[in-house]
C-alpha atoms as a PDB file:
ATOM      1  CA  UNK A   1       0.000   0.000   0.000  1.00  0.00           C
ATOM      2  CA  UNK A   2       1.013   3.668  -0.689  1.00  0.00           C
ATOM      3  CA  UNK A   3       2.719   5.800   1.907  1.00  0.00           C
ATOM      4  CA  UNK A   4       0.470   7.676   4.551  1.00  0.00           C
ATOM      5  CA  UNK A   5      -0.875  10.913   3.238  1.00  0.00           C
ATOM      6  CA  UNK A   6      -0.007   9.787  -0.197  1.00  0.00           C
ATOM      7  CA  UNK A   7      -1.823   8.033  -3.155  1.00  0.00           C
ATOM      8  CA  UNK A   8      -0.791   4.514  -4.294  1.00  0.00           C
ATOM      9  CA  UNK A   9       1.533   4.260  -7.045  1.00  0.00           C
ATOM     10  CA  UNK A  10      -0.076   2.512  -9.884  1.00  0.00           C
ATOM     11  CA  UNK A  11       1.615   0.525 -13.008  1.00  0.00           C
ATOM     12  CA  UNK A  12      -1.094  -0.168 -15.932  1.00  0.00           C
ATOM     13  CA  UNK A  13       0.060  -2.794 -18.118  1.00  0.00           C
ATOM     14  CA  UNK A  14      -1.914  -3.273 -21.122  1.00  0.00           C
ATOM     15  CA  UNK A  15      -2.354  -6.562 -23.302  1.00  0.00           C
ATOM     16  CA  UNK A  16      -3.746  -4.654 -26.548  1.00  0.00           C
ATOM     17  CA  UNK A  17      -3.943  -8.318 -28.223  1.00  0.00           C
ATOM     18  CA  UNK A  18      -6.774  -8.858 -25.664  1.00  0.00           C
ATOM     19  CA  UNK A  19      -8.269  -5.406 -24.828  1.00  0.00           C
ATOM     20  CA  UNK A  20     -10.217  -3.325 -27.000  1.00  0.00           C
ATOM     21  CA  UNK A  21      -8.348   0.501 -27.595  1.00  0.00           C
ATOM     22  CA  UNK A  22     -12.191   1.894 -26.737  1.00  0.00           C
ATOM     23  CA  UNK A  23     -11.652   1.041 -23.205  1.00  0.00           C
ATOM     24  CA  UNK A  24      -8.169   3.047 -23.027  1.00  0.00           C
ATOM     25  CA  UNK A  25      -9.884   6.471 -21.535  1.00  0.00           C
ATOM     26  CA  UNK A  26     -12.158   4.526 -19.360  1.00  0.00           C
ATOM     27  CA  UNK A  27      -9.317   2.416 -17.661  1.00  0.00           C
ATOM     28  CA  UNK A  28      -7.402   5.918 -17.606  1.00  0.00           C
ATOM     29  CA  UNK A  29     -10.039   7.169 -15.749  1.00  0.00           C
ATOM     30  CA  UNK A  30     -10.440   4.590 -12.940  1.00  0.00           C
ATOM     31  CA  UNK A  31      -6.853   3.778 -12.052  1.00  0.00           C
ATOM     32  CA  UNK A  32      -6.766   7.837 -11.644  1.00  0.00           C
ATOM     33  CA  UNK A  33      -9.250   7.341  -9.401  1.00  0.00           C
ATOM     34  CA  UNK A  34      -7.370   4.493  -7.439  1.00  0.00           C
ATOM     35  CA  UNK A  35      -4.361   6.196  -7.373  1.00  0.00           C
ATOM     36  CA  UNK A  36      -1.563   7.991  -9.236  1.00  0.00           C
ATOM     37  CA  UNK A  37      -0.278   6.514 -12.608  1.00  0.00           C
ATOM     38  CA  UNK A  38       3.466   6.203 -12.750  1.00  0.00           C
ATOM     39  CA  UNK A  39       3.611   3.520 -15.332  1.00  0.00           C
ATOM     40  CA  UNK A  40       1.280   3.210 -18.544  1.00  0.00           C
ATOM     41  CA  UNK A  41       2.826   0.186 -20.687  1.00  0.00           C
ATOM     42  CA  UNK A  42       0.940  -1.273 -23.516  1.00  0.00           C
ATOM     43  CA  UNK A  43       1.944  -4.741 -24.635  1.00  0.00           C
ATOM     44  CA  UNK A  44       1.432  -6.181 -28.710  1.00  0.00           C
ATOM     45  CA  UNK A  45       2.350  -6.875 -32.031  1.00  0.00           C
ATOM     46  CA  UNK A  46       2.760  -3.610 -33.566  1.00  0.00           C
ATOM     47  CA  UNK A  47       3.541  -4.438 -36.543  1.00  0.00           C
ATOM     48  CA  UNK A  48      -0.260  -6.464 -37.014  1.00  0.00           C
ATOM     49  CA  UNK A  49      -3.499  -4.964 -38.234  1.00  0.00           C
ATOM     50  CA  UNK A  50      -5.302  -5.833 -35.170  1.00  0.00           C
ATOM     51  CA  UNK A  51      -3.268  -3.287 -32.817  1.00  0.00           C
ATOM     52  CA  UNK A  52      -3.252  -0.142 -35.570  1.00  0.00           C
ATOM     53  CA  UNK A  53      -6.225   1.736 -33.349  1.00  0.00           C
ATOM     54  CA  UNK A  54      -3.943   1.497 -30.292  1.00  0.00           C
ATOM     55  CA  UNK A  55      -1.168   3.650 -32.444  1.00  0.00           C
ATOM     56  CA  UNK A  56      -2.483   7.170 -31.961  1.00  0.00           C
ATOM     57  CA  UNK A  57      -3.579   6.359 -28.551  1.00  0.00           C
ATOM     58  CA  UNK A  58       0.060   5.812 -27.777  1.00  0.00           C
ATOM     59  CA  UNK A  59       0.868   9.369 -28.143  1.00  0.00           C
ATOM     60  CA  UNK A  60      -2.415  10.885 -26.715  1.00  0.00           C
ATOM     61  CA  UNK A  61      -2.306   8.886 -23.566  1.00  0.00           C
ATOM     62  CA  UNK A  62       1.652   9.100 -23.214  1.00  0.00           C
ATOM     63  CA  UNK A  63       1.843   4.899 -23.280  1.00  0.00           C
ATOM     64  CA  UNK A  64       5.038   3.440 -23.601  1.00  0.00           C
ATOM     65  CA  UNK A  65       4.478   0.690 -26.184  1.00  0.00           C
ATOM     66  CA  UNK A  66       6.254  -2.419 -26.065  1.00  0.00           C
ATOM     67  CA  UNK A  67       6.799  -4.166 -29.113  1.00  0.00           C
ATOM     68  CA  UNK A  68       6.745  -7.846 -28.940  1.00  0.00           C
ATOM     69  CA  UNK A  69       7.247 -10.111 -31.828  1.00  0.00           C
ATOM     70  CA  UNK A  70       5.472 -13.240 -31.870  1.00  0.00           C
ATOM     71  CA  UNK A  71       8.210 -16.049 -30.943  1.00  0.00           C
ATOM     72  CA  UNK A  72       6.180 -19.457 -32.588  1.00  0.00           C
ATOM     73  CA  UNK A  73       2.640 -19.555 -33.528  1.00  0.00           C
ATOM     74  CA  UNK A  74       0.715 -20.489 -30.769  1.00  0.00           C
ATOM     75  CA  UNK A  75       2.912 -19.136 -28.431  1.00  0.00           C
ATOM     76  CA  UNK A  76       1.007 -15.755 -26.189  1.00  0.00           C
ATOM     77  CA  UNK A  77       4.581 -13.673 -26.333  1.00  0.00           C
ATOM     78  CA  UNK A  78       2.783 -10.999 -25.472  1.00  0.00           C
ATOM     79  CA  UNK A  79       1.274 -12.448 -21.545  1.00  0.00           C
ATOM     80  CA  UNK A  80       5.249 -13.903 -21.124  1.00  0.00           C
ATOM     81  CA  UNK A  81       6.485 -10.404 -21.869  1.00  0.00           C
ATOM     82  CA  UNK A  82       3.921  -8.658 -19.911  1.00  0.00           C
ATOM     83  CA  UNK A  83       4.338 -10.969 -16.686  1.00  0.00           C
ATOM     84  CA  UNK A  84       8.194 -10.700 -16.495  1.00  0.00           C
ATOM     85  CA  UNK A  85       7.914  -6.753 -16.629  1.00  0.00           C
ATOM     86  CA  UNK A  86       5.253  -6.934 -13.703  1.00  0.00           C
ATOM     87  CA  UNK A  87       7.558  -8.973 -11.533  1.00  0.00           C
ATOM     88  CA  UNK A  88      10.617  -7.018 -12.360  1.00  0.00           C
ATOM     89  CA  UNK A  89       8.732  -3.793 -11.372  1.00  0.00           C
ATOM     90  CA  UNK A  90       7.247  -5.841  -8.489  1.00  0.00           C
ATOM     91  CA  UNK A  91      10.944  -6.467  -6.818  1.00  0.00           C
ATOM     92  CA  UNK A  92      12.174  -2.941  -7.706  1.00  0.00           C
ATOM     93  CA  UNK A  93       9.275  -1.624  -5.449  1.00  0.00           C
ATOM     94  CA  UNK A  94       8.205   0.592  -7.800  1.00  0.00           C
ATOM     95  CA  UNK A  95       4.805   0.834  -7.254  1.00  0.00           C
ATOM     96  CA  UNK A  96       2.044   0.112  -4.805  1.00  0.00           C
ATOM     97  CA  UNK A  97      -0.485  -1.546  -6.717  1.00  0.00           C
ATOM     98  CA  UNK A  98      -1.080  -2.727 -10.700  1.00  0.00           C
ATOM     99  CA  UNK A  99      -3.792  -2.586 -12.902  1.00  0.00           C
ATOM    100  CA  UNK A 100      -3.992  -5.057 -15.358  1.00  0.00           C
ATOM    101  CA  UNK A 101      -5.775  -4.543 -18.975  1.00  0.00           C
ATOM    102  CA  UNK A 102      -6.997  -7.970 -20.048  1.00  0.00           C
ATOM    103  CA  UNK A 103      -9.557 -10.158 -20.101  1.00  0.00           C
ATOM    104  CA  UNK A 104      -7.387 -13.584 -20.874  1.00  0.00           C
ATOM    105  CA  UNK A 105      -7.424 -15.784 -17.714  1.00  0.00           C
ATOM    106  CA  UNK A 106      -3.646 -16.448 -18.292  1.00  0.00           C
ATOM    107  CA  UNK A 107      -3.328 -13.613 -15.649  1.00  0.00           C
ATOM    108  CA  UNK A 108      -4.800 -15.585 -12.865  1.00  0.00           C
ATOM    109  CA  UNK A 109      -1.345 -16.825 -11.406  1.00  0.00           C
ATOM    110  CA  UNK A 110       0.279 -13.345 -12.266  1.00  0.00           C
ATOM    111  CA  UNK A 111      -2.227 -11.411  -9.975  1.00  0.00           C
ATOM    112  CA  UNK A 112      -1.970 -13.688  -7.388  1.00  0.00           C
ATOM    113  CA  UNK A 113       1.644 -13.836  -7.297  1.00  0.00           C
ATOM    114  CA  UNK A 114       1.750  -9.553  -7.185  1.00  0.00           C
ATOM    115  CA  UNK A 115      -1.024 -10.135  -3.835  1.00  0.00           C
ATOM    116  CA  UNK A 116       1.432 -12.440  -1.954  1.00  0.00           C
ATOM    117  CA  UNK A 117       3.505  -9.394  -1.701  1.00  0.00           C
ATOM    118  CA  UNK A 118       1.138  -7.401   0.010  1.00  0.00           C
ATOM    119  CA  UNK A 119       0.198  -5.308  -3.520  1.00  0.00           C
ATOM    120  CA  UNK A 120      -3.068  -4.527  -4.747  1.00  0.00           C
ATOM    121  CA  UNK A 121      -3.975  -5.923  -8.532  1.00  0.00           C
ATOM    122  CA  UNK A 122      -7.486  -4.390 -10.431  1.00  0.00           C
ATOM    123  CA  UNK A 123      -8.258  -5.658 -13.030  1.00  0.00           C
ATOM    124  CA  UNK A 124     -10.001  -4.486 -16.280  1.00  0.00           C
ATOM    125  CA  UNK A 125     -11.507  -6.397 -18.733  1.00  0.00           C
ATOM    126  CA  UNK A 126     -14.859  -8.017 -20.583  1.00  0.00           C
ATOM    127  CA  UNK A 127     -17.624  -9.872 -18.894  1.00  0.00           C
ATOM    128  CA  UNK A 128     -16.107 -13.053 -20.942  1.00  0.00           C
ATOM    129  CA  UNK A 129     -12.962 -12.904 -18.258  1.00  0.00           C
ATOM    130  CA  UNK A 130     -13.289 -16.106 -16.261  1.00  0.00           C
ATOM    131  CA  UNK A 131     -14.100 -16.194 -12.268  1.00  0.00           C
ATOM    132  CA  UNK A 132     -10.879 -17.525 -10.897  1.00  0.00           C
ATOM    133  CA  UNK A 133      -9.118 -14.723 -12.984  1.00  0.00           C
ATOM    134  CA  UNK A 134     -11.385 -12.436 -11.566  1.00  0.00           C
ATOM    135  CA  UNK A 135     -11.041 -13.197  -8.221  1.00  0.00           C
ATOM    136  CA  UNK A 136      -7.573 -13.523  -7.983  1.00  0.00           C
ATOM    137  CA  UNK A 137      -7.643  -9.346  -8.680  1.00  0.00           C
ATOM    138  CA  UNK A 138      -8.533  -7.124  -5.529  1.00  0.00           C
ATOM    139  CA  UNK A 139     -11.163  -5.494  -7.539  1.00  0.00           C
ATOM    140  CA  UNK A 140     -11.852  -6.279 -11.219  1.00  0.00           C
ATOM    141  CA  UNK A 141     -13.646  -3.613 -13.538  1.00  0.00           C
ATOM    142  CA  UNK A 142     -16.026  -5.133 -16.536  1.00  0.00           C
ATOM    143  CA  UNK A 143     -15.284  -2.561 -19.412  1.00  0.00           C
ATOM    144  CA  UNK A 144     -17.686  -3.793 -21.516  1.00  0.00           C
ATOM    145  CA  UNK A 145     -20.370  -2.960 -18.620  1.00  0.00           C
ATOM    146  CA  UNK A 146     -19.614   0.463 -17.775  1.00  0.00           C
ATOM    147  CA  UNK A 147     -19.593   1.680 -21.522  1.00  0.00           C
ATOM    148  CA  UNK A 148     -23.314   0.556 -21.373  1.00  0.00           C
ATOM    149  CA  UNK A 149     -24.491   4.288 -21.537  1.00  0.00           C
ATOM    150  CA  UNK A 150     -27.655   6.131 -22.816  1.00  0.00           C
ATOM    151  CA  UNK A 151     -26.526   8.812 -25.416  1.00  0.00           C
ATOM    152  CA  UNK A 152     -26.417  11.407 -22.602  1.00  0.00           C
ATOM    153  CA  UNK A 153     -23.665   9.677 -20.835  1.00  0.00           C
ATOM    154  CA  UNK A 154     -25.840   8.412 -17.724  1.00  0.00           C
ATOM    155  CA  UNK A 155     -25.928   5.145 -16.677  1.00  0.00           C
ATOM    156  CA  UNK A 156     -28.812   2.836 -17.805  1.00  0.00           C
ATOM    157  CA  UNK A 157     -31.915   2.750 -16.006  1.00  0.00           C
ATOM    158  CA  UNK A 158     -31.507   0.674 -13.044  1.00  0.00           C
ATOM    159  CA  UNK A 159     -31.775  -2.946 -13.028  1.00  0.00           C
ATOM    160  CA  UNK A 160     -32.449  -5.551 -10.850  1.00  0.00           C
ATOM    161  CA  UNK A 161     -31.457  -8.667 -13.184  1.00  0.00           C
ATOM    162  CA  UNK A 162     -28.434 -10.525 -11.692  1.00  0.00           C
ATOM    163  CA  UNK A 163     -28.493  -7.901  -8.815  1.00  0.00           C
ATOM    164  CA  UNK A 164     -26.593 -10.424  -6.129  1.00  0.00           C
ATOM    165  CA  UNK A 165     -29.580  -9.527  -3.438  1.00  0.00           C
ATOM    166  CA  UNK A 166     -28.038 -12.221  -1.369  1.00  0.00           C
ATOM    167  CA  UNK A 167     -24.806 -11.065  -0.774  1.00  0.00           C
ATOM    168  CA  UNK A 168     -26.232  -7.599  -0.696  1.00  0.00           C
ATOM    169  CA  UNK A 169     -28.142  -8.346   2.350  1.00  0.00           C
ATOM    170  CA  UNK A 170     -25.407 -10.638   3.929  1.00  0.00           C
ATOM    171  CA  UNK A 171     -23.354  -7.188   3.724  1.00  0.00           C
ATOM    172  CA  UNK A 172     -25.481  -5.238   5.316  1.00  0.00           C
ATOM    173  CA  UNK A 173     -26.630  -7.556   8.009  1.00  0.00           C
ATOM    174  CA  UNK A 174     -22.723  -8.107   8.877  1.00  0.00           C
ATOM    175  CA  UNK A 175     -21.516  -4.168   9.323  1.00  0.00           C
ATOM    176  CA  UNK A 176     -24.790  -3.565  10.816  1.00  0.00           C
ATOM    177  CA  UNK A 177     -24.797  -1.912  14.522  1.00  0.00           C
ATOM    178  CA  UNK A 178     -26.827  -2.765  17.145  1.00  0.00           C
ATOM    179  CA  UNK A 179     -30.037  -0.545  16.078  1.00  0.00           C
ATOM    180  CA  UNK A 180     -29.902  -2.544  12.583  1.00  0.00           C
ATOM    181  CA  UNK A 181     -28.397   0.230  10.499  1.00  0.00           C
ATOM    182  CA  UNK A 182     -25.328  -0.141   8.925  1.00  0.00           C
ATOM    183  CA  UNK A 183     -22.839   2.694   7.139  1.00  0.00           C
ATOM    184  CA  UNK A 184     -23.143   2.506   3.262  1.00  0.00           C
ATOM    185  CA  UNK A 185     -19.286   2.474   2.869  1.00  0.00           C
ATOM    186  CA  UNK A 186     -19.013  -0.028   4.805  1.00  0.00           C
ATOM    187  CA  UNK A 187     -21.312  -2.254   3.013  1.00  0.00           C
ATOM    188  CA  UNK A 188     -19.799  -1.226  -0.129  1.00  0.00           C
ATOM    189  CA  UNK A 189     -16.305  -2.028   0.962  1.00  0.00           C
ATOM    190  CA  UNK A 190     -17.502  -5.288   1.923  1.00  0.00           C
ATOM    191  CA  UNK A 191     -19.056  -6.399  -1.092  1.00  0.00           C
ATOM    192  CA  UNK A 192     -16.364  -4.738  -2.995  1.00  0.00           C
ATOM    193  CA  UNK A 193     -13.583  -7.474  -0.688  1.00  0.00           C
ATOM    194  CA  UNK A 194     -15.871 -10.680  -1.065  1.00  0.00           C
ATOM    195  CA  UNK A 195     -16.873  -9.510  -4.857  1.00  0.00           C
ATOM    196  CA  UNK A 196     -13.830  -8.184  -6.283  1.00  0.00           C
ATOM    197  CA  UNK A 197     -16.437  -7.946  -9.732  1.00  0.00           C
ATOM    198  CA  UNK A 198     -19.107  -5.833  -7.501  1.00  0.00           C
ATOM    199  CA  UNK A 199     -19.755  -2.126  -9.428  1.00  0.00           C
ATOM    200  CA  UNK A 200     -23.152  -0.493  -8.904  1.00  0.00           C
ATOM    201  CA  UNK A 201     -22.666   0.519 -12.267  1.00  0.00           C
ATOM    202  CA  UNK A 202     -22.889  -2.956 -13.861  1.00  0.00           C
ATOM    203  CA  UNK A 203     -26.782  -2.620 -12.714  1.00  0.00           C
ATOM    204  CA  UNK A 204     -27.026   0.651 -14.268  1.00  0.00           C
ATOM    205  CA  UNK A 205     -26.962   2.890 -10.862  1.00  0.00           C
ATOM    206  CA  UNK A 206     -24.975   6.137 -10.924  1.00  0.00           C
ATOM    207  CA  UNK A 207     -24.316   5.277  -7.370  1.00  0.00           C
ATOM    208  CA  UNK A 208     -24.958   2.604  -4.549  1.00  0.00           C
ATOM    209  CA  UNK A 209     -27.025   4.837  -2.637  1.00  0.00           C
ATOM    210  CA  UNK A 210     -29.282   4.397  -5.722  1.00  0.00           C
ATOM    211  CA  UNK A 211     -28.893   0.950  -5.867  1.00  0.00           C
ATOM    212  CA  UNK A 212     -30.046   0.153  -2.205  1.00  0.00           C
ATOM    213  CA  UNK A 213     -33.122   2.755  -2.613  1.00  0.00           C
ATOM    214  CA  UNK A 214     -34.381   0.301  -5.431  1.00  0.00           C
ATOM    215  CA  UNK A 215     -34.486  -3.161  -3.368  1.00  0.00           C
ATOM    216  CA  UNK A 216     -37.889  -3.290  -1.720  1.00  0.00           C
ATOM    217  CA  UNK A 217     -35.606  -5.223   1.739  1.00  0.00           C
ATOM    218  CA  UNK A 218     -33.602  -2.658   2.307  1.00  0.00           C
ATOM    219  CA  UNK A 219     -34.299   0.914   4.081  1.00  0.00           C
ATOM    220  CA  UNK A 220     -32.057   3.581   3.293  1.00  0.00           C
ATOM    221  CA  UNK A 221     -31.567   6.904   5.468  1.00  0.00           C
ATOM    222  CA  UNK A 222     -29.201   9.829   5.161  1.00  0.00           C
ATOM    223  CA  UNK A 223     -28.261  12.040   7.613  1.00  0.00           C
ATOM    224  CA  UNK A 224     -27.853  15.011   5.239  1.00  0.00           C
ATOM    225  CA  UNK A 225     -23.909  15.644   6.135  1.00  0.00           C
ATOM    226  CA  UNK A 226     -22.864  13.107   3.895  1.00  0.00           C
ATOM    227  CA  UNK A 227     -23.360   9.853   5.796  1.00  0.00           C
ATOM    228  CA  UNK A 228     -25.706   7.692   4.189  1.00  0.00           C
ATOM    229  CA  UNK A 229     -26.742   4.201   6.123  1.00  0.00           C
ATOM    230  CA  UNK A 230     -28.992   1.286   5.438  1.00  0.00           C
ATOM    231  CA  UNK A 231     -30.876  -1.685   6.892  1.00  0.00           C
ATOM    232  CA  UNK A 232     -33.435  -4.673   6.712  1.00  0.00           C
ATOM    233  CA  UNK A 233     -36.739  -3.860   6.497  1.00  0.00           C
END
């Protein structure tokens, strides 16, 4: 973890053979929002067709492309390549924390390795990554999902398909107090540990205060200074 009073150090390491250039900004966006960016890397054959969008982004977004030429067909070059400069920066200290752009589950053992060392992994990547792959990461972001927007930029309408109601409730019962209400960070940072996958904004809510307001079990209260809490009805 980062020093106190400052932001985690962040390394994003990008596998543009498995990550679409359109989720560039967004991933931008969130790690900023984790912490501060010291290292943007993006991984590929850039000399093939299928990574010519990620060529002006290179520039825009100050990456630092590295070019990796296929060694035998069949072979991922590009995950070896990408692994060995995570665990080099790993035992230089050089960060606190790495976000990985990928959805390929070949990544699993690489974010696990980076949390035995006490570092924070998030990952970003399509609803096709796979679970273990997904859990592996401290928190893992589904691109694909938070791009669903209306043509004003808002999130969808809300949603309660998939909405895991169980483990919504089993948050809030355990960081309850004694009165029954519990602090809505706190459920979120719960859900957030034992779903590393959990985003209000998969469901189509702006914001989890939203998201608890909409399931008919749950009360939600704020205190109007910024403290919001909830409970079972």
């Amino acid at each position: 973890m980062g020093f106190q009073g400052q932001r985690d150090r962040l390394a994003i390491l990008i596998d543009a053979d498995n990550i679409r250039s359109g989720f560039l900004p967004l991933i931008i966006r969130e790690a900023s929002a984790i912490g501060t960016i010291v290292i943007k890397r993006v991984y590929g054959h850039f000399g093939s067709p299928a990574t010519a969008a990620w060529q002006p982004l290179v520039h825009e977004y100050t990456l630092s492309p590295v070019h990796v030429i296929p060694a035998a067909k069949g072979k991922n070059s590009t995950d070896l390549k990408l692994a060995v400069d995570a665990m080099d920066i790993l035992h230089r200290g050089q960060v606190d924390g790495f976000c990985i752009a990928s959805s390929d589950s070949d990544f699993t053992s690489l974010a696990s390795r980076i949390r035995e060392d006490g570092l924070s992994v998030y990952g970003f990547g399509e609803k096709k990554a796979s679970n273990p792959y997904v859990k592996s990461c401290d928190r893992f972001f589904y691109c694909d999902l938070l791009l669903e927007k209306d043509p004003k930029g808002n999130a969808s309408s809300g949603k309660q398909t998939n909405l895991p109601l169980k483990e919504i409730l089993a948050a809030v019962d355990d960081t309850s107090g004694d009165d029954g209400w519990a602090h809505l960070g706190a459920v979120g940072s719960v859900l957030n540990k034992r779903m590393p996958d959990f985003d209000h904004r998969n469901y189509g809510f702006n914001k989890l205060s939203t998201l608890m307001e909409s399931i008919s079990s749950v009360e939600y209260k704020s205190n109007g200074g910024g403290s919001n809490y909830v409970r079972r009805k």
